[in-house]
C-alpha atoms as a PDB file:
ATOM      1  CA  UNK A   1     -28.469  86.712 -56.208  1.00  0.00           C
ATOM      2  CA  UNK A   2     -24.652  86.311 -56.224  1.00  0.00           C
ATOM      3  CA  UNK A   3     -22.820  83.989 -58.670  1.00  0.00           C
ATOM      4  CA  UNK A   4     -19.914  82.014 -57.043  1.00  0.00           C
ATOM      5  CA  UNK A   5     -17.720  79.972 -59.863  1.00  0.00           C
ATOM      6  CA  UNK A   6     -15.561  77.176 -58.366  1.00  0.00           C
ATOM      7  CA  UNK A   7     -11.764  77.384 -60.128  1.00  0.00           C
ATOM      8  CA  UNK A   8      -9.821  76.504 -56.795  1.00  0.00           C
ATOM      9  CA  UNK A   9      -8.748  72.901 -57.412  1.00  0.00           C
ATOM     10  CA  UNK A  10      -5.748  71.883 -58.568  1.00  0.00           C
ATOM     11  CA  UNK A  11      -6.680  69.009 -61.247  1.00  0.00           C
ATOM     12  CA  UNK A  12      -4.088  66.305 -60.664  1.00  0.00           C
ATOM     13  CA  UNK A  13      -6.013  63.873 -63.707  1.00  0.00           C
ATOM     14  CA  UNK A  14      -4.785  66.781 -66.270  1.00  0.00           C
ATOM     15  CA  UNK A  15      -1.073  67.068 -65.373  1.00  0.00           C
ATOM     16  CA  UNK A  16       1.440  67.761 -66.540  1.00  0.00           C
ATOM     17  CA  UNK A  17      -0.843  70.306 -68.251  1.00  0.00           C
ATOM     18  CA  UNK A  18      -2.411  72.005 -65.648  1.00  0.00           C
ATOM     19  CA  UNK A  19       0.949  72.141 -63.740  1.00  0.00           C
ATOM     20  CA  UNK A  20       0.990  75.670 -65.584  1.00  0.00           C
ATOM     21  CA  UNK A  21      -2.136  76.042 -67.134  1.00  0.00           C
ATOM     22  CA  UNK A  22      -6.056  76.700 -64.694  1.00  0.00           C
ATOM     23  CA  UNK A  23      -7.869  73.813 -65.988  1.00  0.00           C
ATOM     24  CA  UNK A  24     -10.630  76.519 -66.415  1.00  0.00           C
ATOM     25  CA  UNK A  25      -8.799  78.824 -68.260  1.00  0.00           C
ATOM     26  CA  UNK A  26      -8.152  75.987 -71.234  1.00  0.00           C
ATOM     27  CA  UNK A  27      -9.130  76.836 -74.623  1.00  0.00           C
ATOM     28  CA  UNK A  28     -12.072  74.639 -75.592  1.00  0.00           C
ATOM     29  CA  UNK A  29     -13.087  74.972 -79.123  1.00  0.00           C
ATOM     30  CA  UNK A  30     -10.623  78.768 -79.337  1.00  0.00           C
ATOM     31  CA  UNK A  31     -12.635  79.969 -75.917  1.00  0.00           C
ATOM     32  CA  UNK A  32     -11.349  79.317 -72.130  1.00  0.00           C
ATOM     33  CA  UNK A  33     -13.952  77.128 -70.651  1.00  0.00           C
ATOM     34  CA  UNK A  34     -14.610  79.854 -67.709  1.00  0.00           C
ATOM     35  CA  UNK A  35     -15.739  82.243 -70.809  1.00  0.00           C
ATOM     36  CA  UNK A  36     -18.656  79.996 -71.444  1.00  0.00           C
ATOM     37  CA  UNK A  37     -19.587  80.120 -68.039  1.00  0.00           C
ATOM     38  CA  UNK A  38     -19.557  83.699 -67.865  1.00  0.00           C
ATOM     39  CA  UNK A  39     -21.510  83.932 -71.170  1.00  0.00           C
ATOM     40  CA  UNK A  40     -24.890  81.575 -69.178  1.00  0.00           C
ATOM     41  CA  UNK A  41     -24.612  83.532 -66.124  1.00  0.00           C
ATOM     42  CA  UNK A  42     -24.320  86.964 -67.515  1.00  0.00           C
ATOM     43  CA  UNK A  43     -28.086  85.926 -69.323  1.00  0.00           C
ATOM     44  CA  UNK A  44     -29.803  86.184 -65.474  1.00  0.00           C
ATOM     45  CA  UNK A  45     -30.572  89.680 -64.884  1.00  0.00           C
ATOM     46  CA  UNK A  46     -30.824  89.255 -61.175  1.00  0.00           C
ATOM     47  CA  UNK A  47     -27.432  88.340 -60.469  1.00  0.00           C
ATOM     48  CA  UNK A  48     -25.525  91.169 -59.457  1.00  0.00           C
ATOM     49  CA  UNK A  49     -22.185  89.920 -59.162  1.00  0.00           C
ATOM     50  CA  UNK A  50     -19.927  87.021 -60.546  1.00  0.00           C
ATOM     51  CA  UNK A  51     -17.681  85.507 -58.208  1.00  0.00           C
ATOM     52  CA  UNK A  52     -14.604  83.505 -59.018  1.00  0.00           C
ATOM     53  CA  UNK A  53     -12.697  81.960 -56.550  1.00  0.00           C
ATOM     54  CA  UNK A  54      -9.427  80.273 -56.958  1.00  0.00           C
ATOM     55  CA  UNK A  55      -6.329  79.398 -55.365  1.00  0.00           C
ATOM     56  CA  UNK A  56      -2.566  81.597 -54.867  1.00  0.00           C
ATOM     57  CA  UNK A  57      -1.325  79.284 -57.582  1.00  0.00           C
ATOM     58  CA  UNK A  58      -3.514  80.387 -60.362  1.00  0.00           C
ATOM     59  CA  UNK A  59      -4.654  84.068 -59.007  1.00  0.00           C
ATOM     60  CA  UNK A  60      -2.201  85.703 -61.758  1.00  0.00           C
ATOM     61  CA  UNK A  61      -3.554  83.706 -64.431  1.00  0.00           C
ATOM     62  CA  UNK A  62      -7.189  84.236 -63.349  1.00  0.00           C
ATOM     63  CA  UNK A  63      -6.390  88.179 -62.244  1.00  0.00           C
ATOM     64  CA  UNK A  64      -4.973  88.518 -65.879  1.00  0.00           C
ATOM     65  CA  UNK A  65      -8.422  87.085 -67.507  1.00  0.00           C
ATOM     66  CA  UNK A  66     -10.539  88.782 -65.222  1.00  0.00           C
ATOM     67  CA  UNK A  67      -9.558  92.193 -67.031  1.00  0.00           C
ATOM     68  CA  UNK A  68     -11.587  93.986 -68.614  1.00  0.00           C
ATOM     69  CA  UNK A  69     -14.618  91.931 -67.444  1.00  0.00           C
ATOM     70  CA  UNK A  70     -17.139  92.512 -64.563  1.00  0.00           C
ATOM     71  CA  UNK A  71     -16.016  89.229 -62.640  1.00  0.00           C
ATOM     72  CA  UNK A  72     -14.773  89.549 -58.927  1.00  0.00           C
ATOM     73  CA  UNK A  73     -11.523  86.956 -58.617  1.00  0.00           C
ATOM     74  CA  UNK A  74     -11.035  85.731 -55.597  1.00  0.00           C
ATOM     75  CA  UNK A  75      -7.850  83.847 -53.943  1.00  0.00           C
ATOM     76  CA  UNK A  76      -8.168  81.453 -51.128  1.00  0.00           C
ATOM     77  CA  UNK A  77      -4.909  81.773 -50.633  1.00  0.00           C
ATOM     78  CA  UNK A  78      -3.928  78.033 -50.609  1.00  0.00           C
ATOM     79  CA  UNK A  79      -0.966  76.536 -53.037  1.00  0.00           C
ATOM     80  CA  UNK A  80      -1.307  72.550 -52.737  1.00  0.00           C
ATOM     81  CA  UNK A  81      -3.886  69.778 -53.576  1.00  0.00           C
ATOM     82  CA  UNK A  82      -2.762  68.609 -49.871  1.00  0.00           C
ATOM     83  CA  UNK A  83      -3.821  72.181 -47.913  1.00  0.00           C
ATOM     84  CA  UNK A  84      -7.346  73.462 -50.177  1.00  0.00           C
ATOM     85  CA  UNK A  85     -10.004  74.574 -48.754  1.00  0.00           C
ATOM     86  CA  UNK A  86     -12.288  72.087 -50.876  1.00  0.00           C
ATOM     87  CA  UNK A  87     -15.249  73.058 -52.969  1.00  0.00           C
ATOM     88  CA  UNK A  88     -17.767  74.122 -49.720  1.00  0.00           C
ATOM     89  CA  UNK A  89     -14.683  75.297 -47.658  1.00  0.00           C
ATOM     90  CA  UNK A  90     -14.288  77.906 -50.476  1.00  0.00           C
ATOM     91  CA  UNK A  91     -18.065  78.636 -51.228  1.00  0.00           C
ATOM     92  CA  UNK A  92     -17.867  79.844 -47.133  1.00  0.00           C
ATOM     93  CA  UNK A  93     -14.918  81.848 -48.207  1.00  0.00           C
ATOM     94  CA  UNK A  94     -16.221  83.659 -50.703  1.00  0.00           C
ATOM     95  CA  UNK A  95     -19.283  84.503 -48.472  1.00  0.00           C
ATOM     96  CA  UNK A  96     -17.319  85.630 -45.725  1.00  0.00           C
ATOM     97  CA  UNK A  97     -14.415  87.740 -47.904  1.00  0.00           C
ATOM     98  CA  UNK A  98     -17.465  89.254 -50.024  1.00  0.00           C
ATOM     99  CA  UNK A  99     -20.112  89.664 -47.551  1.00  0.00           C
ATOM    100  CA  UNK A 100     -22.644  87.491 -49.228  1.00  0.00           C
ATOM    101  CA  UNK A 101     -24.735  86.199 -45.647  1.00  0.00           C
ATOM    102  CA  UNK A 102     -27.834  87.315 -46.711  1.00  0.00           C
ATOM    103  CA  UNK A 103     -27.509  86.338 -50.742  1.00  0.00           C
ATOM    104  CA  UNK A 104     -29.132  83.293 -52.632  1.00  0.00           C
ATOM    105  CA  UNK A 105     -26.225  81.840 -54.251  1.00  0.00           C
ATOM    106  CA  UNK A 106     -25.576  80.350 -57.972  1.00  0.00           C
ATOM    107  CA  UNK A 107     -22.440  77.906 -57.562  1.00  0.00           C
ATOM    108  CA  UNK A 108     -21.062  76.208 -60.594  1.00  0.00           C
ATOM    109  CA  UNK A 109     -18.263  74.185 -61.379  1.00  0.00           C
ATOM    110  CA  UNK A 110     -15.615  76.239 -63.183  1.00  0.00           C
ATOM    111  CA  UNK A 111     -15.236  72.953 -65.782  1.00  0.00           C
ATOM    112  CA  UNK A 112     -18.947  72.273 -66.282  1.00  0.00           C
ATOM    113  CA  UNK A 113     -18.696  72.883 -69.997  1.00  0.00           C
ATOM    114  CA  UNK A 114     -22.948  73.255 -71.089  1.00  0.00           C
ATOM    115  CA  UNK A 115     -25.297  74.281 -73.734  1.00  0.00           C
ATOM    116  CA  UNK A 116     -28.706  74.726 -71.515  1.00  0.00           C
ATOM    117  CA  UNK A 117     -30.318  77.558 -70.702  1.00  0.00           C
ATOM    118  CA  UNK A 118     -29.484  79.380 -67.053  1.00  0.00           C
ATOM    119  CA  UNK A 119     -32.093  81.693 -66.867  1.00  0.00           C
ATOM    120  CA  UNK A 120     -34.659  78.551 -67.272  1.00  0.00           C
ATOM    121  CA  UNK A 121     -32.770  76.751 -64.587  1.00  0.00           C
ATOM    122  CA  UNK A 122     -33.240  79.817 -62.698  1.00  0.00           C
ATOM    123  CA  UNK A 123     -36.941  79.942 -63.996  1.00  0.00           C
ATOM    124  CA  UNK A 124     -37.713  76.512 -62.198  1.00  0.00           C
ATOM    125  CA  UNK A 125     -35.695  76.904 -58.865  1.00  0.00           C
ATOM    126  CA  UNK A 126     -38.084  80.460 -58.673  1.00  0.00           C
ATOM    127  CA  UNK A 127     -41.139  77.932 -59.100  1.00  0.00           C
ATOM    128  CA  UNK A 128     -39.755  75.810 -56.233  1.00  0.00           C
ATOM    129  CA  UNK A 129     -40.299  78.414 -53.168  1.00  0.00           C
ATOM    130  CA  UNK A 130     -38.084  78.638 -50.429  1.00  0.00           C
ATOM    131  CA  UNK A 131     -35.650  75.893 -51.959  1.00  0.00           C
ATOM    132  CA  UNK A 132     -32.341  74.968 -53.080  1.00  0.00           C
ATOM    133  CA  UNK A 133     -32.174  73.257 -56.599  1.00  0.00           C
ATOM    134  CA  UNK A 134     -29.586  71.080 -58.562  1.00  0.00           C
ATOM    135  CA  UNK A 135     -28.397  70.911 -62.235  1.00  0.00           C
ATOM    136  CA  UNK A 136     -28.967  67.238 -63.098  1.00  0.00           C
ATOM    137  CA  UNK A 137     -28.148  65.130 -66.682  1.00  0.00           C
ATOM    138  CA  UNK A 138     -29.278  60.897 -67.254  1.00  0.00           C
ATOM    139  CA  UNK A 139     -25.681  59.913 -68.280  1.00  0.00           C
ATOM    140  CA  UNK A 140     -26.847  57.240 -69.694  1.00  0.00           C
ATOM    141  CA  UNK A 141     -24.199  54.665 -68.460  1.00  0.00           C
ATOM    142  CA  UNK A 142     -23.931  52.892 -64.296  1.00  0.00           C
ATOM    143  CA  UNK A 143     -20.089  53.318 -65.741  1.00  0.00           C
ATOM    144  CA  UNK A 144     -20.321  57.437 -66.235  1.00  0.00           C
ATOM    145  CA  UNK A 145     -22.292  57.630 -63.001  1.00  0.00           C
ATOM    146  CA  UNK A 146     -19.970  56.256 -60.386  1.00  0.00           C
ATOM    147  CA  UNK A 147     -18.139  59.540 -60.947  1.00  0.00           C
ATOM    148  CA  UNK A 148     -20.913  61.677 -60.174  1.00  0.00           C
ATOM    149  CA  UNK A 149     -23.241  62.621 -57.139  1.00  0.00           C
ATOM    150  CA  UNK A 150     -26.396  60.413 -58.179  1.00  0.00           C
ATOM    151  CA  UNK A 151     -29.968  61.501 -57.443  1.00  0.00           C
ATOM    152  CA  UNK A 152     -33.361  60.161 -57.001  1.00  0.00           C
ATOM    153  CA  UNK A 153     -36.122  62.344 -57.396  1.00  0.00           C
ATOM    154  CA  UNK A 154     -39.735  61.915 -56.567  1.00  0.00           C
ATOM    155  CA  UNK A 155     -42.902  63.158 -58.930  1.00  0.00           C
ATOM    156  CA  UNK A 156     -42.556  66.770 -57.869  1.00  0.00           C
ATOM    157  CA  UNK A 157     -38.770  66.939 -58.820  1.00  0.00           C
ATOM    158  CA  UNK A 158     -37.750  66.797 -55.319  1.00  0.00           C
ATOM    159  CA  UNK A 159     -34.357  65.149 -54.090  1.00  0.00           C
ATOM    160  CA  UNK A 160     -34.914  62.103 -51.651  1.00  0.00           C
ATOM    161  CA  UNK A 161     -31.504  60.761 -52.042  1.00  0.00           C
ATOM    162  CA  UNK A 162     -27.946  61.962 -52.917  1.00  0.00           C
ATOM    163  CA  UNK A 163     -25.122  59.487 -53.109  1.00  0.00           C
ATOM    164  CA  UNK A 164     -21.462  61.104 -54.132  1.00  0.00           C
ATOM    165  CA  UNK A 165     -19.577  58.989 -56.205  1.00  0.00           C
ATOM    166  CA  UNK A 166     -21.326  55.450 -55.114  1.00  0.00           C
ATOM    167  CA  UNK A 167     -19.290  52.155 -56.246  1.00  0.00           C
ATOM    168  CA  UNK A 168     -22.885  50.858 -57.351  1.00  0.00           C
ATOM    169  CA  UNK A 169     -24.695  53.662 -58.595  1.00  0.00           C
ATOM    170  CA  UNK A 170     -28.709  53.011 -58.196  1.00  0.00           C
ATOM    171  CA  UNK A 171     -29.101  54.850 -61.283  1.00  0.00           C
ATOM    172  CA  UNK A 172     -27.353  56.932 -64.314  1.00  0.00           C
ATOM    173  CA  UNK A 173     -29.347  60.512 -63.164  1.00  0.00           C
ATOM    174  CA  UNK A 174     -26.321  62.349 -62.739  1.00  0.00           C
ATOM    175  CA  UNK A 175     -25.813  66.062 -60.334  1.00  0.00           C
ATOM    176  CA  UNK A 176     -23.732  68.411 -63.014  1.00  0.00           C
ATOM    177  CA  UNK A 177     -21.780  70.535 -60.153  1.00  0.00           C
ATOM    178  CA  UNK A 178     -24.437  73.756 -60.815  1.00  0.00           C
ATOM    179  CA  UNK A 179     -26.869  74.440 -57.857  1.00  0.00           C
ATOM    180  CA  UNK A 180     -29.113  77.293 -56.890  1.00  0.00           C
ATOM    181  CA  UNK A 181     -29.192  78.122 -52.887  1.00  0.00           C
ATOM    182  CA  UNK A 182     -31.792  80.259 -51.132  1.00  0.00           C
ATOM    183  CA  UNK A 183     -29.961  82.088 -48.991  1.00  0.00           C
ATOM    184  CA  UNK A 184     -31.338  80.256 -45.765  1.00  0.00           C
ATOM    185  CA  UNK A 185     -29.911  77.189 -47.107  1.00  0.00           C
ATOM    186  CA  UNK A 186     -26.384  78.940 -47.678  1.00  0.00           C
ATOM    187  CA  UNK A 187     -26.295  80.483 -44.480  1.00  0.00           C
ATOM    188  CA  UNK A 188     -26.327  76.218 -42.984  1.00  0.00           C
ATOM    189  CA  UNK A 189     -22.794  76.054 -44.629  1.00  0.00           C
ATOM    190  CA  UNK A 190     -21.106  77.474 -41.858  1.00  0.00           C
ATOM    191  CA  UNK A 191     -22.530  74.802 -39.329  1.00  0.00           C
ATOM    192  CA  UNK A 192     -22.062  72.104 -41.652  1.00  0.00           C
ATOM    193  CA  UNK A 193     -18.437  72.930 -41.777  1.00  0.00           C
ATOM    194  CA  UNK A 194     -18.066  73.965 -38.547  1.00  0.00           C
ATOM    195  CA  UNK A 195     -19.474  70.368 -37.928  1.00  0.00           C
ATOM    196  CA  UNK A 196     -16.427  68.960 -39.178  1.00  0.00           C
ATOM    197  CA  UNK A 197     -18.357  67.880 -42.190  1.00  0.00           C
ATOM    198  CA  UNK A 198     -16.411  67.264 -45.361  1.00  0.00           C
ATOM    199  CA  UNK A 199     -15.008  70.994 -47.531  1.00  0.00           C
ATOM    200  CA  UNK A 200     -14.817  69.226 -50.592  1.00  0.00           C
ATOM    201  CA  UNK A 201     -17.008  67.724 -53.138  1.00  0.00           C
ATOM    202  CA  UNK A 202     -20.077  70.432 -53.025  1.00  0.00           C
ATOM    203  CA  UNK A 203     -22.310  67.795 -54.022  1.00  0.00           C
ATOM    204  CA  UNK A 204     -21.448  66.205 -50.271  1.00  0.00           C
ATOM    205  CA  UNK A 205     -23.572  69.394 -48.777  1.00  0.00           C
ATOM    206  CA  UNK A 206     -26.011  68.956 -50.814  1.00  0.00           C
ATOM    207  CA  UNK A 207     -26.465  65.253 -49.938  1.00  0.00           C
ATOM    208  CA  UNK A 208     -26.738  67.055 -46.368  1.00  0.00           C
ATOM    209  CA  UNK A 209     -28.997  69.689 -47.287  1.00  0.00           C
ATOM    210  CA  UNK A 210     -31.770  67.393 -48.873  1.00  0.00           C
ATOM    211  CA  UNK A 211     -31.993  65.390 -45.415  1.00  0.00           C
ATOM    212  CA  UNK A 212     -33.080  68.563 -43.712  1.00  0.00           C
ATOM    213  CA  UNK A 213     -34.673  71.059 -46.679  1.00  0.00           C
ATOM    214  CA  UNK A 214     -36.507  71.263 -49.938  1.00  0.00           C
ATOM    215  CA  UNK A 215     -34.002  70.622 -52.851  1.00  0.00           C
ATOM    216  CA  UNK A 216     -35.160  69.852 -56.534  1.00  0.00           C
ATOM    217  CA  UNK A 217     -33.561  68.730 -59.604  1.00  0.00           C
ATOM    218  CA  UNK A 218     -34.043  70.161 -62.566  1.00  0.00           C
ATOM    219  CA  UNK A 219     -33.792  67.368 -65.767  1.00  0.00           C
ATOM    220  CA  UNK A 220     -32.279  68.768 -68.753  1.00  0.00           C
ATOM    221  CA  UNK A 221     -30.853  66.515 -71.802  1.00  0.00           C
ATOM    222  CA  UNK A 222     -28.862  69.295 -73.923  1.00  0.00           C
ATOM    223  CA  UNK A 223     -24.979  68.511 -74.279  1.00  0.00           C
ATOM    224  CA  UNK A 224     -22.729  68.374 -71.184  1.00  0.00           C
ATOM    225  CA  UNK A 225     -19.223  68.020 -70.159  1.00  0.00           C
ATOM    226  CA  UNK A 226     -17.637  67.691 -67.152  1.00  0.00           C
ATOM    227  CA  UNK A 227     -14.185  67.963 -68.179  1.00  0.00           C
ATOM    228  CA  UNK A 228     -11.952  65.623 -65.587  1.00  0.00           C
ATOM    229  CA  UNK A 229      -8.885  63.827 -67.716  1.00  0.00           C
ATOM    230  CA  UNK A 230      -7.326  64.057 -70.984  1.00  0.00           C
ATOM    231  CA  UNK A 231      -9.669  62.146 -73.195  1.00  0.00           C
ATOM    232  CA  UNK A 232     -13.053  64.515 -71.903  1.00  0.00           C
ATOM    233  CA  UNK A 233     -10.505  67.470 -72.752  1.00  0.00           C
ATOM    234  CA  UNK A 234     -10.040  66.047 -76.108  1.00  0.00           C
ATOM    235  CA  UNK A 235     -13.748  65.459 -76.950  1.00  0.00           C
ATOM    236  CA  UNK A 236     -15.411  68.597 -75.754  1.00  0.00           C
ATOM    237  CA  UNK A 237     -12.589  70.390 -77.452  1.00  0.00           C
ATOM    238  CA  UNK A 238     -13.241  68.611 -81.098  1.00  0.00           C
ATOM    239  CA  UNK A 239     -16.703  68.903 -80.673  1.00  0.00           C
ATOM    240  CA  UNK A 240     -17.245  72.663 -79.848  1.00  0.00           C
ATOM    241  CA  UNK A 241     -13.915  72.965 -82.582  1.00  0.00           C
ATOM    242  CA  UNK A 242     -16.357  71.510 -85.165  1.00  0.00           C
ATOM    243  CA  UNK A 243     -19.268  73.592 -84.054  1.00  0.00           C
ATOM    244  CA  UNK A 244     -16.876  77.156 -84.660  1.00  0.00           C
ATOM    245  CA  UNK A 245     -16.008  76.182 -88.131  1.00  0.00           C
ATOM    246  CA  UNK A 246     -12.362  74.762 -86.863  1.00  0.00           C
ATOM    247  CA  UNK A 247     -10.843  71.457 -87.733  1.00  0.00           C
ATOM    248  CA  UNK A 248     -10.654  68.244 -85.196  1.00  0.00           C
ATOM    249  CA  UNK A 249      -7.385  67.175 -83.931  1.00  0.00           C
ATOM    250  CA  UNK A 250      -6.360  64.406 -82.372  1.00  0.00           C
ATOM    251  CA  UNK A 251      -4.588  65.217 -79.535  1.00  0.00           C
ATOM    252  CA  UNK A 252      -4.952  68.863 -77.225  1.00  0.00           C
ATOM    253  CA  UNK A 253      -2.808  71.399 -76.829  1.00  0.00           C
ATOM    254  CA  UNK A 254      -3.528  74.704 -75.517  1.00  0.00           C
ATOM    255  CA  UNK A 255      -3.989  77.722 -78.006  1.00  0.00           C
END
């Protein structure tokens, strides 16, 4: 199993702060958000690799991090919002430029900030057979989950609908940007792109996938943030602030 961490978009909602800062690479309670990533997926013994990809904007910033810890960076080589490769486009890059064909693959948001446990997300994809599975949070408000992929699962856990980003979401069961792939599943990504299917949005290919193979959802309820503007920035930064002993502030600036 090969870890592939998304930090190759270009987060327009944050600017002017991400005009020189990764979004990814943001403090969040003293710690870059990417660090807590690193932290859940170095607890899965069977990966044997951690991925990073990101774009020829931010490769010096991410190249600079990487140092002294057993990440691979990887640049895509794009430099706009207007020319990315998208979310899937660059999970197919980083299988091609790393050779990862014949891998099951652990994608993840690079600003999914979480508290639950990997390895048991890992634990129930394993219990699934030859599956894919999905990260997925009730957040708790039709509101919260018109900016989200929205699932519906049956009794067994299993996806029978994904719907990115509906106007009128059917419910507030939320997809949190962290899927597990078997490595047949990956190896579609190629023909769905090649089908001139959307690159970005990884929760699109999933939508995709579930027509056409076994995906589940694992439920969990521990704390979540998907940190997309200023004021989810803020929060997540206060909160994990108060949880190291640090003061709350009232507005963010990078440390």
């Amino acid at each position: 199993m090969n870890a592939i961490i998304l930090a190759a978009g270009y987060a327009t909602r944050l600017r002017p702060l991400t005009d020189t800062w990764a979004k990814e690479l943001l403090p969040i309670g003293g710690r870059p958000i990417i660090d807590r990533i690193v932290d859940g997926l170095s607890a899965v013994d069977e990966i044997t690799a951690i991925h990073v990809v990101t774009n020829a904007r931010k490769a010096a910033g991410f190249h600079a991090w990487a140092e002294g810890r057993d990440v691979i960076v990887h640049d895509d080589g794009t430099a706009s919002n207007e020319d990315r490769l998208g979310a899937i486009g660059d999970m197919q890059f980083v299988i091609d430029r790393a050779g990862l064909d014949d891998d099951d693959l652990l994608v993840i948001a690079g600003d999914n900030l979480f508290e639950y446990s990997v390895p048991e997300f890992v634990s129930f994809w394993h219990g699934k057979g030859r599956a894919s599975a999905v990260a997925v949070r009730d957040v708790g408000s039709l509101e919260l989950a018109a900016q989200y992929g929205i699932v519906a699962l049956d009794n067994d856990g299993r996806v029978t609908d994904f719907v990115e980003k509906p106007a009128d979401p059917p419910s507030t069961l939320a997809a949190t940007a962290t899927y597990l792939f078997h490595r047949e599943h990956a190896a579609l990504i190629r023909g769905y792109l090649g089908d001139g299917q959307p690159g970005d949005q990884p929760g699109r290919f999933v939508a995709w996938l579930q027509q056409r193979r076994p995906v589940y959802g694992w439920v969990f309820d521990s704390t979540w943030y998907d940190i997309g503007n200023h004021e989810q920035l803020l929060e997540a930064d206060n909160q994990m602030r108060v949880a190291a002993g640090l003061p709350a502030r009232d507005t963010y600036a990078p440390e």
